[in-house]
C-alpha atoms as a PDB file:
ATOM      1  CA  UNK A   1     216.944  97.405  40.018  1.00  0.00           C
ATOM      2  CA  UNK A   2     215.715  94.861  42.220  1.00  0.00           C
ATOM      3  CA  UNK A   3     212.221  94.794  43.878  1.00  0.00           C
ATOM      4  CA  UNK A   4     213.635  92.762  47.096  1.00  0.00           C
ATOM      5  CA  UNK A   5     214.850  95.550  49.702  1.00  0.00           C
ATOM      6  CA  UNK A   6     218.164  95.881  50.709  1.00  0.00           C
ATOM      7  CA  UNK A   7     218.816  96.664  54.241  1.00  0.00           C
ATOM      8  CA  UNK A   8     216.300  94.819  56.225  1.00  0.00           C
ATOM      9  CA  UNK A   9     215.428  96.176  59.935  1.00  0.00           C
ATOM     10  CA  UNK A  10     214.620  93.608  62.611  1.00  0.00           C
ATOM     11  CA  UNK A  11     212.723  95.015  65.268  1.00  0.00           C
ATOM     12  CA  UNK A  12     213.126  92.591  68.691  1.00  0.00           C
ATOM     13  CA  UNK A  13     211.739  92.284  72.160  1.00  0.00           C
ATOM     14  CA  UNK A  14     213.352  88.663  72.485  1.00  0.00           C
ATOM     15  CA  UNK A  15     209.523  87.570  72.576  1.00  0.00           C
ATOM     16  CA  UNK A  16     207.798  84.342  71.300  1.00  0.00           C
ATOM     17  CA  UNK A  17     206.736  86.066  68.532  1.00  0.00           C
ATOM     18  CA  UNK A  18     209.846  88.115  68.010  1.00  0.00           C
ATOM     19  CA  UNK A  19     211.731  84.846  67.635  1.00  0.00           C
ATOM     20  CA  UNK A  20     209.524  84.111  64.728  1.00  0.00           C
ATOM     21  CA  UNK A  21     210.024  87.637  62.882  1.00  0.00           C
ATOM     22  CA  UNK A  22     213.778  86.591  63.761  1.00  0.00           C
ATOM     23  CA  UNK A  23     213.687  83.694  61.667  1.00  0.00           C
ATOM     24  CA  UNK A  24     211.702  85.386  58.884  1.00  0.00           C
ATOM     25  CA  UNK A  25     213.904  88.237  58.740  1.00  0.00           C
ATOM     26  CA  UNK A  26     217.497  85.514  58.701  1.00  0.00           C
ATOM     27  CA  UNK A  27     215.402  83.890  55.467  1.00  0.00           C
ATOM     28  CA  UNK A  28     214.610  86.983  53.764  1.00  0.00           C
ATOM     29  CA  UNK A  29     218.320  88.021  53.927  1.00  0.00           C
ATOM     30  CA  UNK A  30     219.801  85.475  53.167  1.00  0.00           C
ATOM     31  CA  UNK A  31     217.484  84.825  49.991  1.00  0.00           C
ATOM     32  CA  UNK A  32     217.574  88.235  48.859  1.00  0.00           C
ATOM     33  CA  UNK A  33     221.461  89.030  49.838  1.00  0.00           C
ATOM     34  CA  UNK A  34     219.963  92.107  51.787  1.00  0.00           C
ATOM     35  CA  UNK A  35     222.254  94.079  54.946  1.00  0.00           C
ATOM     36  CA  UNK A  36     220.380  92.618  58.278  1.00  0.00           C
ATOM     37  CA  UNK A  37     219.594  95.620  60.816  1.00  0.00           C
ATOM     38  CA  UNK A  38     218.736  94.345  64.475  1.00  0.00           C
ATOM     39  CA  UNK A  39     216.696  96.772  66.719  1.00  0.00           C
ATOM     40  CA  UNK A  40     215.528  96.296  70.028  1.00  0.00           C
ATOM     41  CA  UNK A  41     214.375  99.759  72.424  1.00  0.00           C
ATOM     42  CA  UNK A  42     214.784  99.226  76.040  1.00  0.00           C
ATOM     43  CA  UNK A  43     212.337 100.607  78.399  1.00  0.00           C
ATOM     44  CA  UNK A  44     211.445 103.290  79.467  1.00  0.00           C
ATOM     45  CA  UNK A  45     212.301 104.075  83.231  1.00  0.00           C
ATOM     46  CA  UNK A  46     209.243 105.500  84.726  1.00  0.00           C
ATOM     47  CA  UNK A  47     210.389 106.190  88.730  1.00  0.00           C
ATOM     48  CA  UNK A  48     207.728 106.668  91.221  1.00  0.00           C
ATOM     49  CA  UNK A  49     206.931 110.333  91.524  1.00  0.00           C
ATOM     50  CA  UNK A  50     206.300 110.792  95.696  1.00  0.00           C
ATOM     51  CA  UNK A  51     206.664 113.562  97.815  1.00  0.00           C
ATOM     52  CA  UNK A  52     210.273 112.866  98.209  1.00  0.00           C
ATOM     53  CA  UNK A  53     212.213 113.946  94.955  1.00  0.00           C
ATOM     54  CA  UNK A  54     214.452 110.816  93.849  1.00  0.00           C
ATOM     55  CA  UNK A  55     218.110 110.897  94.155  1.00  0.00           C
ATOM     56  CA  UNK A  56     219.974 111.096  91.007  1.00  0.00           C
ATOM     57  CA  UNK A  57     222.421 107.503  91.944  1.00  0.00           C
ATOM     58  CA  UNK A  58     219.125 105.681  92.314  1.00  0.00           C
ATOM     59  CA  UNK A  59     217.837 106.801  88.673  1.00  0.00           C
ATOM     60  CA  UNK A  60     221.203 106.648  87.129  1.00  0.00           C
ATOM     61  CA  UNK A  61     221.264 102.769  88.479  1.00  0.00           C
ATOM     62  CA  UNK A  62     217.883 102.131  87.282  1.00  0.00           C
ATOM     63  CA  UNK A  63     218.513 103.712  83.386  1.00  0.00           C
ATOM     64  CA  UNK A  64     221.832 101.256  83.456  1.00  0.00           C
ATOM     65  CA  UNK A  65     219.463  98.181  84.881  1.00  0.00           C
ATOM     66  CA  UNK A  66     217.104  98.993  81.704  1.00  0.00           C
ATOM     67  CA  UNK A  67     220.414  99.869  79.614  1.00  0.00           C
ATOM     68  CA  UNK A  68     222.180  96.485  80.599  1.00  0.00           C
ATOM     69  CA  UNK A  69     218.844  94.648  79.838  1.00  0.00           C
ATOM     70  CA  UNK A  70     218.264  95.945  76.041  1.00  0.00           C
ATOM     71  CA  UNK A  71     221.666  94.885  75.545  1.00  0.00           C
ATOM     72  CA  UNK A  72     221.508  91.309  76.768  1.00  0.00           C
ATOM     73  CA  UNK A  73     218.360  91.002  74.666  1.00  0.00           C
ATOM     74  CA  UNK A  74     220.153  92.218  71.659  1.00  0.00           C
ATOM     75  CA  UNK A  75     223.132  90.065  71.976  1.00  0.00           C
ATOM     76  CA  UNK A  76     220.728  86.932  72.177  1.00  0.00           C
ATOM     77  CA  UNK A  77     219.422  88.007  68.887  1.00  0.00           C
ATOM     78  CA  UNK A  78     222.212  88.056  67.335  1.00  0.00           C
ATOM     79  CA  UNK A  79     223.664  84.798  68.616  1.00  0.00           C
ATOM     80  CA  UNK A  80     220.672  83.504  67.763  1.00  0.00           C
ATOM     81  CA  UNK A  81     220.665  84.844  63.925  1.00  0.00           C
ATOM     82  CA  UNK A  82     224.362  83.332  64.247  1.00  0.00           C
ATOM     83  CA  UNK A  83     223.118  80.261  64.677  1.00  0.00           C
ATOM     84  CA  UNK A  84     220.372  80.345  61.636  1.00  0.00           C
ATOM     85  CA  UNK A  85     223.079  81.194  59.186  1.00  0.00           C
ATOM     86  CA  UNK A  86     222.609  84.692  59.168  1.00  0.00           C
ATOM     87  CA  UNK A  87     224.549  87.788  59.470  1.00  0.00           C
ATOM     88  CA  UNK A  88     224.188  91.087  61.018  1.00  0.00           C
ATOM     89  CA  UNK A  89     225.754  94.178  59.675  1.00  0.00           C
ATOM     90  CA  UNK A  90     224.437  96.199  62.483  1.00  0.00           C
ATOM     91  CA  UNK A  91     222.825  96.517  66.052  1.00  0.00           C
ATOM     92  CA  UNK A  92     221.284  98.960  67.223  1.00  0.00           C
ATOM     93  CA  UNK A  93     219.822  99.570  70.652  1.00  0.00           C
ATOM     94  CA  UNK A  94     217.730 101.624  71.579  1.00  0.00           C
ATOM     95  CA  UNK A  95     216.474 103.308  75.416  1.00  0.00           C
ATOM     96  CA  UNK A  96     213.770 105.887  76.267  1.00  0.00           C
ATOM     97  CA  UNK A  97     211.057 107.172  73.811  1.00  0.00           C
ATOM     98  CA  UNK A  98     208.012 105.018  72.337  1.00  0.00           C
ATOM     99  CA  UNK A  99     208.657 101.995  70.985  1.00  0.00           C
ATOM    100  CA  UNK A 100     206.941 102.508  67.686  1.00  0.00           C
ATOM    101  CA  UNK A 101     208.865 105.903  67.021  1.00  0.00           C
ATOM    102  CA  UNK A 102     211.777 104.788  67.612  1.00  0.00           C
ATOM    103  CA  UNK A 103     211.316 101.683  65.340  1.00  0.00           C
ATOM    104  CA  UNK A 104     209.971 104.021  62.091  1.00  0.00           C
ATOM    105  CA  UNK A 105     212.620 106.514  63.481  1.00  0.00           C
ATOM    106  CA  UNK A 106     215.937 104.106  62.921  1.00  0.00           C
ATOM    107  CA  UNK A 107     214.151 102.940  59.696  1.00  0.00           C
ATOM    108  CA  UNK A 108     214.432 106.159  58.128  1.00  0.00           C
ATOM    109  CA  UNK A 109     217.745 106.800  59.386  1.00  0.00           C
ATOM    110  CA  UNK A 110     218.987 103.698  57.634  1.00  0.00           C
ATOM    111  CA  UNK A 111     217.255 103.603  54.435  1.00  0.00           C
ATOM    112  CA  UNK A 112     215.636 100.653  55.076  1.00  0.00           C
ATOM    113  CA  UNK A 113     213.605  98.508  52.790  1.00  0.00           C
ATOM    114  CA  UNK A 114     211.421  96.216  55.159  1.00  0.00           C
ATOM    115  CA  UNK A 115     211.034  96.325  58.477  1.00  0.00           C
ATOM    116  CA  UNK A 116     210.433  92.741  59.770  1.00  0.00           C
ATOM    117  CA  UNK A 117     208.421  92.696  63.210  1.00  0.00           C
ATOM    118  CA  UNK A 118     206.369  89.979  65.873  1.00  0.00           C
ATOM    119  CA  UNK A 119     202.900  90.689  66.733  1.00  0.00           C
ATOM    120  CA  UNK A 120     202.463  90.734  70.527  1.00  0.00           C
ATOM    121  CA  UNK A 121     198.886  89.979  70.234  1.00  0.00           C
ATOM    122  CA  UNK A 122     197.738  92.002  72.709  1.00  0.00           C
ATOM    123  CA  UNK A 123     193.928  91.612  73.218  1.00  0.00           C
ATOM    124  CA  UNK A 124     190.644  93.099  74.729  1.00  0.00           C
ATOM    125  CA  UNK A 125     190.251  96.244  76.650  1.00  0.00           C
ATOM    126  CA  UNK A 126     194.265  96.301  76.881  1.00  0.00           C
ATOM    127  CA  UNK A 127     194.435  96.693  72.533  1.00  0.00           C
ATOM    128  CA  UNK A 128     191.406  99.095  71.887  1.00  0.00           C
ATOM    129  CA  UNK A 129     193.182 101.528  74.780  1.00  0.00           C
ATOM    130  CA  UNK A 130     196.609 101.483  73.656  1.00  0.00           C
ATOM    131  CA  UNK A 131     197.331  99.639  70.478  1.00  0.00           C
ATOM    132  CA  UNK A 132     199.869  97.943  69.837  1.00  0.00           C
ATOM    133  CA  UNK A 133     203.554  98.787  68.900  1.00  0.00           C
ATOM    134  CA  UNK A 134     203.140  97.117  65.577  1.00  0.00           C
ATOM    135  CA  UNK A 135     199.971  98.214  64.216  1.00  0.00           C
ATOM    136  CA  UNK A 136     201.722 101.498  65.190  1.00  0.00           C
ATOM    137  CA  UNK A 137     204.671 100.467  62.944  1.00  0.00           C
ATOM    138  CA  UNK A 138     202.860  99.394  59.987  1.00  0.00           C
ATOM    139  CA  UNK A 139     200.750 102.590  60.325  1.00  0.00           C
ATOM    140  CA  UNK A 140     203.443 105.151  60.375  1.00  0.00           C
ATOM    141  CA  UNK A 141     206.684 103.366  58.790  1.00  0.00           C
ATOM    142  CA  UNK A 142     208.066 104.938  55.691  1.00  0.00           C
ATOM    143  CA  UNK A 143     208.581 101.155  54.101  1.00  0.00           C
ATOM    144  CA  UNK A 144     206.838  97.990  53.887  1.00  0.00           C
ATOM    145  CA  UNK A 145     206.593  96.100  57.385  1.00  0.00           C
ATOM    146  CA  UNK A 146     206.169  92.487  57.757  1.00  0.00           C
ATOM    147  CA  UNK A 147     203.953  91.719  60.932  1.00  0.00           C
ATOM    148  CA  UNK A 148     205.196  88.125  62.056  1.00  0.00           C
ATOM    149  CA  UNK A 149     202.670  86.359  64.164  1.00  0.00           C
ATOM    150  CA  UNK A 150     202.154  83.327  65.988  1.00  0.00           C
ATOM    151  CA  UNK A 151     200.325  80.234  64.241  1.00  0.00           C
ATOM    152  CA  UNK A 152     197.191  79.301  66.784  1.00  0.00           C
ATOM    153  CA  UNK A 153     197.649  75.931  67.840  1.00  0.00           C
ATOM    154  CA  UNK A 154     194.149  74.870  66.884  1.00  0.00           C
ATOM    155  CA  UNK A 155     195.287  74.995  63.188  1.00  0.00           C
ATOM    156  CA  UNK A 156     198.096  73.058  61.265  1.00  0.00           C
ATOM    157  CA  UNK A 157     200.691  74.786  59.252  1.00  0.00           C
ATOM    158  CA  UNK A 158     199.255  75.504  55.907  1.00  0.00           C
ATOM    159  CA  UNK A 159     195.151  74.930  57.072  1.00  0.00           C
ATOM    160  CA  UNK A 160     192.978  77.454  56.178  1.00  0.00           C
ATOM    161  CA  UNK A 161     190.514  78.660  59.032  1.00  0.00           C
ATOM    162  CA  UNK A 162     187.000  77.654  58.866  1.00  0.00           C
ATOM    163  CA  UNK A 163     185.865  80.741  58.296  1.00  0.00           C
ATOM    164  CA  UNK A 164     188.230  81.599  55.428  1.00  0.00           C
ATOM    165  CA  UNK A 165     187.934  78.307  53.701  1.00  0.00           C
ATOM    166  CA  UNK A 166     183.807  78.554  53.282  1.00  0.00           C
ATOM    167  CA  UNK A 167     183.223  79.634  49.545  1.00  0.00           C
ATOM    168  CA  UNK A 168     179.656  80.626  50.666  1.00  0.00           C
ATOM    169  CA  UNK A 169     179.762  84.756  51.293  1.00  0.00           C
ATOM    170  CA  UNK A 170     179.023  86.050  54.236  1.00  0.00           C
ATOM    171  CA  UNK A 171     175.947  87.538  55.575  1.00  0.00           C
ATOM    172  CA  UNK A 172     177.740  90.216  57.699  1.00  0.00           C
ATOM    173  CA  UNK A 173     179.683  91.566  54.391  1.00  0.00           C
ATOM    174  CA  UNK A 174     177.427  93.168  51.562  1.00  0.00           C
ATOM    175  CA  UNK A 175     178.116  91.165  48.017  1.00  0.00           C
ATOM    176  CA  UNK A 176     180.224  92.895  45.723  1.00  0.00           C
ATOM    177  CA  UNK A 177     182.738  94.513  48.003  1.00  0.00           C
END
């Protein structure tokens, strides 16, 4: 029995730091001869709720716009994984629902054994209100999740922050824990 997983679940937005969970996820494959799973869930259409109800041709255009959309972004993934060496056994898209759900969701349904994610970084007031769709993830996923983010650009490959580097304790953290 192997401790590597064996279907791997890429969860993709197309983002700057979905591009680096992309790369992760081709590696960790490839090394570990696991199935590669590519996920991406489309938008949500939220229409403009007015006095006037909406007809249904204008919100069965705009769920095809958001369709057509999640599609193009999933087909760049894979070309992209192409190109990386890497292979993928299956996509899956996604529309409608939360993000997060439907990420743990298609994990389940596949049995797999990492799911391999960016980190949007979203920040201040935005974060504390919402959250964010991988914390979400990592909180509610069945399996292990590997939270890909974004090396700042004040730091080298391979530095260690300042703050993580000083062997002197801290004075905000009580010894011994």
């Amino acid at each position: 029995m192997s401790i590597f997983p064996t279907r791997i679940l890429l969860a993709t937005d197309g983002s700057e730091e979905a591009q680096l969970a992309l790369q992760t996820a081709v590696d960790l494959a490839s090394s570990t001869g696991s199935e590669l799973h590519v996920v991406t869930v489309g938008r949500e259409y939220h229409p403009a709720y007015y006095e006037i109800p909406e007809p249904e041709e204008i919100r069965e255009k705009a769920l095809r716009t958001l369709e057509r959309e999640a599609q193009r972004i999933l087909d760049e993934q894979v070309r992209k994984i192409e190109e990386a060496g890497g292979t993928v056994t299956e996509v899956h898209p996604r529309m409608g629902g939360r993000r997060d759900q439907e990420i743990v969701r298609l994990g389940e349904e596949i049995g797999a054994g990492l799911i391999v994610m960016g980190s949007r970084g979203l920040g201040g007031l935005r974060r504390a209100l919402m959250g964010s769709v991988s914390d979400s993830v990592v909180r509610h996923a069945y399996c292990p999740v590997l939270v890909v983010r974004k090396i700042r650009d004040t730091l080298r490959a391979g530095e260690v922050p300042n703050q993580l580097a000083s062997s002197e304790p801290s004075s905000t953290m009580p010894a011994g824990r």
